[in-house]
Protein backbone atom coordinates (compact mmCIF):
# COMPACT_ATOMS: atom_id res chain seq x y z
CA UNK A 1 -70.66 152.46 106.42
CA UNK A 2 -67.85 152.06 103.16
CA UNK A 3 -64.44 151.68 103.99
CA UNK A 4 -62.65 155.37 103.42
CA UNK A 5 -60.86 155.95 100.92
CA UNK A 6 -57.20 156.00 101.49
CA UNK A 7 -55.70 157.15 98.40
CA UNK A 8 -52.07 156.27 96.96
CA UNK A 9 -48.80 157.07 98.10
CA UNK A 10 -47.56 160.18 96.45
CA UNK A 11 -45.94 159.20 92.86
CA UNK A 12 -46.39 162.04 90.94
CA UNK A 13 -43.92 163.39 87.63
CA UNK A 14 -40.65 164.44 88.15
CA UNK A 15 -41.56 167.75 86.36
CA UNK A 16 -39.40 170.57 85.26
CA UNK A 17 -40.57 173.18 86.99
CA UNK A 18 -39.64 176.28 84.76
CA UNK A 19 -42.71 178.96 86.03
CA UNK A 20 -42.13 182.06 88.35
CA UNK A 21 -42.30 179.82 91.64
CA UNK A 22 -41.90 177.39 92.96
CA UNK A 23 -38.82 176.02 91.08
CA UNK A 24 -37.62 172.49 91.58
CA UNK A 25 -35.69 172.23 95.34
CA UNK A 26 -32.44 171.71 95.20
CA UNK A 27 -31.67 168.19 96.14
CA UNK A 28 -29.45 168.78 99.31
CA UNK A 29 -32.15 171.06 100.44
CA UNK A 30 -34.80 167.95 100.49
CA UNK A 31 -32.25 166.05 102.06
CA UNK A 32 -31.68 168.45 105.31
CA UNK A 33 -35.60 168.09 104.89
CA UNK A 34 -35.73 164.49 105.97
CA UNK A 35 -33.65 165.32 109.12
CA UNK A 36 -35.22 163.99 112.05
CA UNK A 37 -37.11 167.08 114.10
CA UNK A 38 -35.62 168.08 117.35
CA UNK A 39 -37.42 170.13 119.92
CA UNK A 40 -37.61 173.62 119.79
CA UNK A 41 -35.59 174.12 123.00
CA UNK A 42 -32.98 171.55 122.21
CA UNK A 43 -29.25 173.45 122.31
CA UNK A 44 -28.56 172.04 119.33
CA UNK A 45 -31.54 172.99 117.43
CA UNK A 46 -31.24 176.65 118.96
CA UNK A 47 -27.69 176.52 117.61
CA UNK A 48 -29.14 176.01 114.11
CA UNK A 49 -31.58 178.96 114.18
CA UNK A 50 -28.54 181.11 115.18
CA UNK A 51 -26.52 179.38 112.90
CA UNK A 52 -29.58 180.08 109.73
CA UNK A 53 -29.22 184.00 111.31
CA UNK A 54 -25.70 184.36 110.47
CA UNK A 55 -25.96 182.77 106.73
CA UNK A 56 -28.88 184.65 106.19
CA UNK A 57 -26.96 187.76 107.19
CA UNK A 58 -24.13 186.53 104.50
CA UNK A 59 -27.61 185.84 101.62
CA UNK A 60 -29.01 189.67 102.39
CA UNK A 61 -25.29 191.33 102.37
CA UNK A 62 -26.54 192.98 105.67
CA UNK A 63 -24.91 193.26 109.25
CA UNK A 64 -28.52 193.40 110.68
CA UNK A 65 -28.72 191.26 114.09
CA UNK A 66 -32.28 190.93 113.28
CA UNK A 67 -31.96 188.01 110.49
CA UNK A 68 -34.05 185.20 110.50
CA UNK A 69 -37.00 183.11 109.56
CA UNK A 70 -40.98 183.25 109.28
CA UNK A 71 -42.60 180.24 109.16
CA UNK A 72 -45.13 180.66 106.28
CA UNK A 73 -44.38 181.51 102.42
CA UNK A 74 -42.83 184.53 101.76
CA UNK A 75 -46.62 186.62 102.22
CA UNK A 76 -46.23 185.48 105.75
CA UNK A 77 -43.38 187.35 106.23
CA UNK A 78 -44.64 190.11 103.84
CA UNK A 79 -47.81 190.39 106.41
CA UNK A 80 -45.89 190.35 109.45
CA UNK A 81 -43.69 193.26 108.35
CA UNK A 82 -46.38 195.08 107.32
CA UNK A 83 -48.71 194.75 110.58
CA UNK A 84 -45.94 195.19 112.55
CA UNK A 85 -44.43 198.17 111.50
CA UNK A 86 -48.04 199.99 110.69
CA UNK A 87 -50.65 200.87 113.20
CA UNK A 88 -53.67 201.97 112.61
CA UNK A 89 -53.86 205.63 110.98
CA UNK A 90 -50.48 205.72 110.19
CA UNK A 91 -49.09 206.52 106.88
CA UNK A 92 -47.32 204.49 104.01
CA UNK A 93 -46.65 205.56 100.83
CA UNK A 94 -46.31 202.13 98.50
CA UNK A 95 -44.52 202.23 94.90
CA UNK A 96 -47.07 200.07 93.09
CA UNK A 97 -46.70 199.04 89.27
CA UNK A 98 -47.58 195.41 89.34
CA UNK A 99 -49.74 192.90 91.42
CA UNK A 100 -47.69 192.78 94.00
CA UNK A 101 -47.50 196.18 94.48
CA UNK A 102 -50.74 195.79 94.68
CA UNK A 103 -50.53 193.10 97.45
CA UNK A 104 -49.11 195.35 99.87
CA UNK A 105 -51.50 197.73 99.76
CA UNK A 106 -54.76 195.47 100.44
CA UNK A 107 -52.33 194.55 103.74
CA UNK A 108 -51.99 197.93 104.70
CA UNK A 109 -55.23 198.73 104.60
CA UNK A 110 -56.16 195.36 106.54
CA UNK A 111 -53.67 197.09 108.91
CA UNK A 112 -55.52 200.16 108.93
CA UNK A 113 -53.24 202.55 107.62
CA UNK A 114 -54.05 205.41 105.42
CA UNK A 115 -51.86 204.85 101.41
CA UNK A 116 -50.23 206.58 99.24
CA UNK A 117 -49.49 204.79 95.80
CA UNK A 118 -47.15 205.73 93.51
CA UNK A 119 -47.88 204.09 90.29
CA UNK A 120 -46.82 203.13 87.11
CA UNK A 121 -47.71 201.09 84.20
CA UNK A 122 -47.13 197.24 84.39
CA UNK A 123 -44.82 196.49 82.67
CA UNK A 124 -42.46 199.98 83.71
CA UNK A 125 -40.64 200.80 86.88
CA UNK A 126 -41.41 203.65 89.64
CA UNK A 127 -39.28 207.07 89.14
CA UNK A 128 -37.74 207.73 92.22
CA UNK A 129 -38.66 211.43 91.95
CA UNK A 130 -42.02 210.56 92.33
CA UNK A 131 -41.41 208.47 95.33
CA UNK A 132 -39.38 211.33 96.47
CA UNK A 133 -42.93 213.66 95.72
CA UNK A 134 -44.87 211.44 97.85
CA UNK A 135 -42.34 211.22 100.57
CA UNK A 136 -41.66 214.93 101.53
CA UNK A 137 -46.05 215.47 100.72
CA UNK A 138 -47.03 212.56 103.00
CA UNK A 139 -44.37 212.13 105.83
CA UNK A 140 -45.17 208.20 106.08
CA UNK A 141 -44.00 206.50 109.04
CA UNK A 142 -42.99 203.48 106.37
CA UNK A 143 -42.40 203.59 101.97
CA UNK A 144 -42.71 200.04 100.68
CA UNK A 145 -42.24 198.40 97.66
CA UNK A 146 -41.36 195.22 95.81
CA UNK A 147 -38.16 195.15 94.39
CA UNK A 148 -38.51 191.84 91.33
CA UNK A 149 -42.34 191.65 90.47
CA UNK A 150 -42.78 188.26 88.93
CA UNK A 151 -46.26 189.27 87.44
CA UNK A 152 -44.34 192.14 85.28
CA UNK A 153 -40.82 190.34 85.48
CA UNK A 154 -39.58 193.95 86.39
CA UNK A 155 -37.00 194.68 88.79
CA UNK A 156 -36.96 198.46 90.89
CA UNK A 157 -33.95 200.35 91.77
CA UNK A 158 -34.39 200.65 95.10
CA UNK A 159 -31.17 202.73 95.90
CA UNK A 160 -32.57 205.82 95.21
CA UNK A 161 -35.62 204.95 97.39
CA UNK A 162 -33.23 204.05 100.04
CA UNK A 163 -31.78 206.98 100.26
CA UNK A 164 -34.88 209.18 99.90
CA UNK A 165 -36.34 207.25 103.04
CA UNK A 166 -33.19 208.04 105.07
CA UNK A 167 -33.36 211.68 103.92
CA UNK A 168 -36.99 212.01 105.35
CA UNK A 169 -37.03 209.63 108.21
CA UNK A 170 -39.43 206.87 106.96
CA UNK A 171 -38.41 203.13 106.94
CA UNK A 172 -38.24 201.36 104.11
CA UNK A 173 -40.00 197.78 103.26
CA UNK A 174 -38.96 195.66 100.26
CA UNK A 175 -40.38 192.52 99.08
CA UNK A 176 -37.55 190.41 97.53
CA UNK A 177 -38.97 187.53 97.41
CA UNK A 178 -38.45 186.82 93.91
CA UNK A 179 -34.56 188.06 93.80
CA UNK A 180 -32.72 186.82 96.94
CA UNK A 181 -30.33 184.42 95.63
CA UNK A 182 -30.67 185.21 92.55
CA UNK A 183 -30.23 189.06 91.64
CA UNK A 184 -28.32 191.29 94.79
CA UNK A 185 -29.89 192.60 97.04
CA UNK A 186 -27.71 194.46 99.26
CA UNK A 187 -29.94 195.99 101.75
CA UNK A 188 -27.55 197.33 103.90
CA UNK A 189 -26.20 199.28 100.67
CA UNK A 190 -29.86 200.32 99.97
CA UNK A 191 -30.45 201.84 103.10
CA UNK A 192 -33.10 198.95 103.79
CA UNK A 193 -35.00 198.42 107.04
CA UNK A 194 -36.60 195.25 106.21
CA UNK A 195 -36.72 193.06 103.63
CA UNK A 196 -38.37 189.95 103.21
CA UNK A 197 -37.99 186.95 100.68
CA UNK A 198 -38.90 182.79 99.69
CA UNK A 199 -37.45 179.67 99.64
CA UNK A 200 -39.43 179.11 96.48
CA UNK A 201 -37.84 181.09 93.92
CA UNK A 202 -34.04 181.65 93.64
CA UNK A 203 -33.23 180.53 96.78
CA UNK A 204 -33.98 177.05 95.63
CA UNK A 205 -36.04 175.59 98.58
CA UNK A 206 -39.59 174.52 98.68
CA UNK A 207 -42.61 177.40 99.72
CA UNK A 208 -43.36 177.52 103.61
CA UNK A 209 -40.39 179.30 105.16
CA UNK A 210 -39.48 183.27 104.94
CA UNK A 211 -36.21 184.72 105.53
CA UNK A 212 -36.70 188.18 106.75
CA UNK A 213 -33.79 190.80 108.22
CA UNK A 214 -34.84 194.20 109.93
CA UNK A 215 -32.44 197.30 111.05
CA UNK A 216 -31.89 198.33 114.00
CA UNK A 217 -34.12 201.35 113.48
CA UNK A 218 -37.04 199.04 112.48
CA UNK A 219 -36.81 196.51 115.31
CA UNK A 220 -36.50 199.88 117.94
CA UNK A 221 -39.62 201.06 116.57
CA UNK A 222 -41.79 197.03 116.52
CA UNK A 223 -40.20 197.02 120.07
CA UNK A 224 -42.27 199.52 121.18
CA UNK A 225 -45.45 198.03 120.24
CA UNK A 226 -44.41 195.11 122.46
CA UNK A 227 -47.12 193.50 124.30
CA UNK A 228 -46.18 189.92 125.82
CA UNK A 229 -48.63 187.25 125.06
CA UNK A 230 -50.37 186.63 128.87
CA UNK A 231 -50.02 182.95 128.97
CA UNK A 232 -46.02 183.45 129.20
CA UNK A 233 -46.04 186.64 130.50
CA UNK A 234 -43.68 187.31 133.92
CA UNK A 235 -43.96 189.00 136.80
CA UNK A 236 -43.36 192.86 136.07
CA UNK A 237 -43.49 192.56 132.41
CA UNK A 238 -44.52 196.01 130.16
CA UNK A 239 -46.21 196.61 127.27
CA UNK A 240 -46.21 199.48 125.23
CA UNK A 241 -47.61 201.26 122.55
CA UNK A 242 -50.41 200.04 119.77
CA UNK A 243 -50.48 196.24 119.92
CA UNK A 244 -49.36 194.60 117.46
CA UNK A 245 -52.65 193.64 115.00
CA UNK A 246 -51.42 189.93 114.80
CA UNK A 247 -50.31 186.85 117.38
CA UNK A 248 -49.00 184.72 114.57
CA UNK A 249 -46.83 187.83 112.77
CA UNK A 250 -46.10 189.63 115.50
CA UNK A 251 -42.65 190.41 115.22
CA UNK A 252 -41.88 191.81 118.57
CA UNK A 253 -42.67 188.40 119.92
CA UNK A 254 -40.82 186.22 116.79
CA UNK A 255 -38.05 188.07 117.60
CA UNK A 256 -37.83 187.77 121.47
CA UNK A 257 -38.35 183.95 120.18
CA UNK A 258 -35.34 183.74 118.23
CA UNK A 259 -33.31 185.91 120.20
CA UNK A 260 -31.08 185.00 123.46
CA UNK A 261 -34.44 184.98 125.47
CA UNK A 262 -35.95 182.35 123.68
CA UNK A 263 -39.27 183.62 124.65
CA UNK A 264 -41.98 180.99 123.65
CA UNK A 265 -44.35 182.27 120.76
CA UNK A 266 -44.42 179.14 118.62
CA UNK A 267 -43.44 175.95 117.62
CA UNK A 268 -40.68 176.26 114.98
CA UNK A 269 -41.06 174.16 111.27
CA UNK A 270 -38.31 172.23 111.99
CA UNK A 271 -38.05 171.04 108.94
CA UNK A 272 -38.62 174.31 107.14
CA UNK A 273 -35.40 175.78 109.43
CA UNK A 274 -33.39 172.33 107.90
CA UNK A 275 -34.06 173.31 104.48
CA UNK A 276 -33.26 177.55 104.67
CA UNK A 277 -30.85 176.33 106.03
CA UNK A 278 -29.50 174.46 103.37
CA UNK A 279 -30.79 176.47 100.97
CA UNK A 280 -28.35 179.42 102.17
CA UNK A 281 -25.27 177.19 102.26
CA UNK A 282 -25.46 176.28 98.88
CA UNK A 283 -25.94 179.83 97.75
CA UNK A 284 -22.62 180.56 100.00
CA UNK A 285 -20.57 177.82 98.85
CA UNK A 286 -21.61 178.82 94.82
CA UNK A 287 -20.64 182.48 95.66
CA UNK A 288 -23.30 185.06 95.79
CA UNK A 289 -21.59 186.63 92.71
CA UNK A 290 -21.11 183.38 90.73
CA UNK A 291 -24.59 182.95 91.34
CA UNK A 292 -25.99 186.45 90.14
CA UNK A 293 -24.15 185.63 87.17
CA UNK A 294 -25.05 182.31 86.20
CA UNK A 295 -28.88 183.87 86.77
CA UNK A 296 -28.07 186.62 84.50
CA UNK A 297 -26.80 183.58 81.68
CA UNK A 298 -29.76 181.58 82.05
CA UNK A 299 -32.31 184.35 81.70
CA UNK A 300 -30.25 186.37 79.07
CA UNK A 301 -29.85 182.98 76.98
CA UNK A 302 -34.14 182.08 77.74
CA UNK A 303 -34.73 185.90 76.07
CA UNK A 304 -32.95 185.61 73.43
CA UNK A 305 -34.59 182.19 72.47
CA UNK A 306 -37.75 183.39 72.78
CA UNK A 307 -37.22 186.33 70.56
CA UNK A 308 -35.14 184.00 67.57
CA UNK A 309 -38.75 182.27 67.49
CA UNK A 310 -40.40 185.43 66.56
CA UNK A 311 -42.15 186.28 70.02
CA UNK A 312 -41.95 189.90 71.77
CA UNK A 313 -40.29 189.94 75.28
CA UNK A 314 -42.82 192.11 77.59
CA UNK A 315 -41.71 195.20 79.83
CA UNK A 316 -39.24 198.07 80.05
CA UNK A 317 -35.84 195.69 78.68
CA UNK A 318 -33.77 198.05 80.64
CA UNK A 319 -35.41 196.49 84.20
CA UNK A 320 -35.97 193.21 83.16
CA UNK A 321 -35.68 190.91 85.60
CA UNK A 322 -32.29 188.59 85.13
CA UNK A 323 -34.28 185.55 85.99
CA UNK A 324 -37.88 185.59 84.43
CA UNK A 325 -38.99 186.34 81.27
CA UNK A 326 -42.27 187.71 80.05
CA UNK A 327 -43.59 186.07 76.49
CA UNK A 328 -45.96 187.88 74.65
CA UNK A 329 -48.84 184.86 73.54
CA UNK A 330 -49.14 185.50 69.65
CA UNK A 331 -53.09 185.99 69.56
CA UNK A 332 -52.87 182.95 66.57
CA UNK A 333 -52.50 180.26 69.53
CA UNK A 334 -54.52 178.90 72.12
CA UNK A 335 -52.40 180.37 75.14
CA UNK A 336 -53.83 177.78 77.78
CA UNK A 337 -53.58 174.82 76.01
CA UNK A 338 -49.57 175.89 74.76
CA UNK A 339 -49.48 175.95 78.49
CA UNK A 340 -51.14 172.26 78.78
CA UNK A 341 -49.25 170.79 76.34
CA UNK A 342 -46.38 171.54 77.80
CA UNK A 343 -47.11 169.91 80.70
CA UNK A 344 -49.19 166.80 78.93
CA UNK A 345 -46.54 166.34 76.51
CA UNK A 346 -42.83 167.70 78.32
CA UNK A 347 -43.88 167.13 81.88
CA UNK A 348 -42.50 171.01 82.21
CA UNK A 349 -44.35 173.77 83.81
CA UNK A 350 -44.39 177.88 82.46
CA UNK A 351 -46.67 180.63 84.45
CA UNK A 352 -49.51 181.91 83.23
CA UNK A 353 -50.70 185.89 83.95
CA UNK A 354 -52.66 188.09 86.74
CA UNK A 355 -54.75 190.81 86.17
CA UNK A 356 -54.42 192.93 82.58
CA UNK A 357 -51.78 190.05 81.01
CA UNK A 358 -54.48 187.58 81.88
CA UNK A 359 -54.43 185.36 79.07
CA UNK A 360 -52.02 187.33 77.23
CA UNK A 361 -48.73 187.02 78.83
CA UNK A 362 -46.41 183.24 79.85
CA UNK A 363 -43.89 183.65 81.90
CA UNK A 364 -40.70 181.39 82.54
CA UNK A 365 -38.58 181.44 85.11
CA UNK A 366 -34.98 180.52 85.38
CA UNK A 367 -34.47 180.47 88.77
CA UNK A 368 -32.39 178.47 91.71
CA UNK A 369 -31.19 174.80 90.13
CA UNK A 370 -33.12 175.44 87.10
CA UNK A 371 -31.22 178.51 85.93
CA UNK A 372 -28.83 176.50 84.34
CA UNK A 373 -28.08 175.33 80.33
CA UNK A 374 -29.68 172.08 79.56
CA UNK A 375 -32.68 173.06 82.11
CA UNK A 376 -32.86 176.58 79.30
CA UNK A 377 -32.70 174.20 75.90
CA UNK A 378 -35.03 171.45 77.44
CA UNK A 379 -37.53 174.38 77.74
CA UNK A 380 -36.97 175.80 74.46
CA UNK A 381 -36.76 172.97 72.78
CA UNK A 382 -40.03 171.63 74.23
CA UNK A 383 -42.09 174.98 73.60
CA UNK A 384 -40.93 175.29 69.89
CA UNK A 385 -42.56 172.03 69.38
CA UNK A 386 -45.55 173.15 71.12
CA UNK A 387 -45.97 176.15 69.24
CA UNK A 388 -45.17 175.05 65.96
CA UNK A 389 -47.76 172.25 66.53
CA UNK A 390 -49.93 174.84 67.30
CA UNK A 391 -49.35 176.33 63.60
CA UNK A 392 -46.98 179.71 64.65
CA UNK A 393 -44.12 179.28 62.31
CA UNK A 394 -40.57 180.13 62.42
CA UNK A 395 -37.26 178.25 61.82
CA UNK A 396 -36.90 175.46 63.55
CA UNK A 397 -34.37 175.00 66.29
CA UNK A 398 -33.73 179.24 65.38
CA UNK A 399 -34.83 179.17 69.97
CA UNK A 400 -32.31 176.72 70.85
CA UNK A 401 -29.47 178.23 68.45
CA UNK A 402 -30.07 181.35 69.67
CA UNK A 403 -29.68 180.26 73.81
CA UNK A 404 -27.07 177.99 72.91
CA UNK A 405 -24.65 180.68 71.13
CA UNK A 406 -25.43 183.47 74.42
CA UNK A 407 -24.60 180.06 76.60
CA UNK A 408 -21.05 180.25 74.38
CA UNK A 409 -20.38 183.63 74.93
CA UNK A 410 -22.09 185.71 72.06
CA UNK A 411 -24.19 188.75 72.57
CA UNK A 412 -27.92 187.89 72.06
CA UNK A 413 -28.84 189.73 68.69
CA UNK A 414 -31.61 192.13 69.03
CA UNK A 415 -35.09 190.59 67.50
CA UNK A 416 -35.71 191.46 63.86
């Protein structure tokens, strides 16, 4: 028998990572990472999950006692509000005009509930009358939707949906896993019942932990679809209602875990919790303002470099996302290997396209510690050079100019 193979110690490229997600970590967040683990049960490791609750409370602007982490990416904590909150037969009515729109109805229907989708084109937002049409026709026990769609770089108003919701007694769902940290998302303004979100994206962590907060209303109603796993149940313990369709995202149970209880349903990513964490205390010390801001900068100064090089900027520009941009791939280029050569020849990463912008649309992201200036004109700089090699023509450095003077304070000129 050969020896096995061992392979080498990890030593790959420090590379700028300048896509839709994941973004480079910030480096006091892969600090906390190294933190030796603690038990689950240790008082001082409790005191940092509480501790993660109340920044968390400070990241979604919400008052919500029910703040705290998944462990899985942000679809972990997408699934587990979703299977929690709908039971089999019940209703939802999802505002879909994107892939992850998309995504949340293939869960609800894994959760056995009967959709409504209110669509639009990629590329546009959802009216809120039509939401509003659905609503009052359907009576749905829950209305979700995402609120920053990375595969359209849209952002929906979700105020209006908010209070629509309220006005017809359904909960409301949003996905924000692409705009915590990094756009506001106020969901005790919105009227939100839960909302979910990443590390990965603006928040400036590394994929693997979700941050999740739920109303009152929401966590009254997952409550009553308790049912205690029997290996830790007590004497006299109830259940109630429609269990719960999932162990692992079964939020009645996550939440008697993190709450005073400490009722055992897993064994928390210690090192996940470090790095949230972190990740939340840097957002607090920059000021969540400061922060939407310097998003706004970096994206608003990517656009307008794109466009000085001659390239359209996809979607409605009136719900563009502040911090990723949608480039339309002139059809005289080889999209994937502009996408290659990036990488080959900058060590920097952009995002490819899902569904119909397959092969048609690159996205870049300026999110978390990469939504800053030199991070923007590295980028720029790097993709004229691609493209130019790749014989599209325009003046050279016209990208960089263009970021630099939005950087110094000048309106971005509209494309000619």
């Amino acid at each position: 028998m050969s020896d096995p193979e061992i392979f080498g110690e990890l030593d790959h490229p420090a590379r700028l990572l300048m896509g839709p997600g994941p973004i480079n970590v910030h480096p006091r967040v892969l600090r906390a990472m190294s933190v030796q683990v603690l038990g689950q049960f240790d008082p001082e490791f409790t005191a940092y999950m509480n501790q993660t609750m109340a920044l968390y409370r400070q990241v979604f602007q919400t008052a919500n006692r029910w703040t705290f982490l998944i462990d899985g990416t942000s679809r972990a904590a997408i699934e587990a509000a979703l299977v929690s909150v709908l039971a089999p037969g019940d209703d939802v009515v999802i505002a879909n005009a994107g892939r992850f729109g998309l995504l949340l109805s293939e869960i609800a229907d894994r959760c056995g509930a009967r959709i409504t989708l209110v669509e639009a084109p990629w590329g546009e937002v959802i009216a809120p009358e039509a939401v509003e049409a659905a609503v009052a026709r359907v009576k749905p026990r829950l209305v979700a939707c995402v609120h920053g769609d990375t595969s359209t770089t849209m952002a929906q108003p979700i105020e209006a949906i908010g209070a629509i919701c309220k006005a017809h007694g359904a909960l409301l769902y949003v996905d924000a896993t692409a705009t915590l940290g990094g756009m506001p998302v106020p969901v005790d303004a919105w009227g939100a019942d839960i909302v979910t979100a990443g590390l990965q994206k603006c928040m400036g962590g590394p994929p693997g932990s979700a941050p999740i907060t739920i109303s009152d209303a929401a966590a009254d109603h997952i409550f009553g679809r308790r049912h205690v796993e029997r290996g830790i149940a007590t004497a006299g313990a109830t259940n109630s209602g429609v269990r719960i369709g999932s162990n692992y995202f079964d939020l009645a149970m996550v939440m008697d875990y993190w709450s005073e209880k400490r009722l055992n349903h897993h064994t928390e990513a210690a090192s996940m919790l470090f790095a949230a964490r972190e990740c939340a205390r840097v957002v607090l010390e920059e000021g969540l303002e400061a922060r939407f801001a310097r998003h706004a900068l970096a994206g608003a100064a990517m656009t307008a470099g794109v466009q000085a090089m001659g390239l359209g900027v996809y979607g409605d520009p009136a719900h563009k996302m502040t911090n990723v941009t949608g480039i339309l791939a002139p059809a005289s280029v080889d999209y994937d290997r502009v996408r290659a050569r990036m990488r080959t020849d900058f060590e920097i990463e952009i995002g490819s396209a899902f569904g119909p912008l397959a092969g048609k649309l690159w996205r870049i992201g300026t999110m978390g510690v990469n939504a800053r200036k030199d991070a923007v004109l590295t980028t720029l700089a790097a993709f004229e050079a691609v493209l130019r090699n790749e014989g599209f023509g325009f003046a050279s450095g016209a990208g960089v100019d263009a970021a630099m003077a939005v950087c110094a304070g000048a309106k971005p000129k509209a494309a000619s």
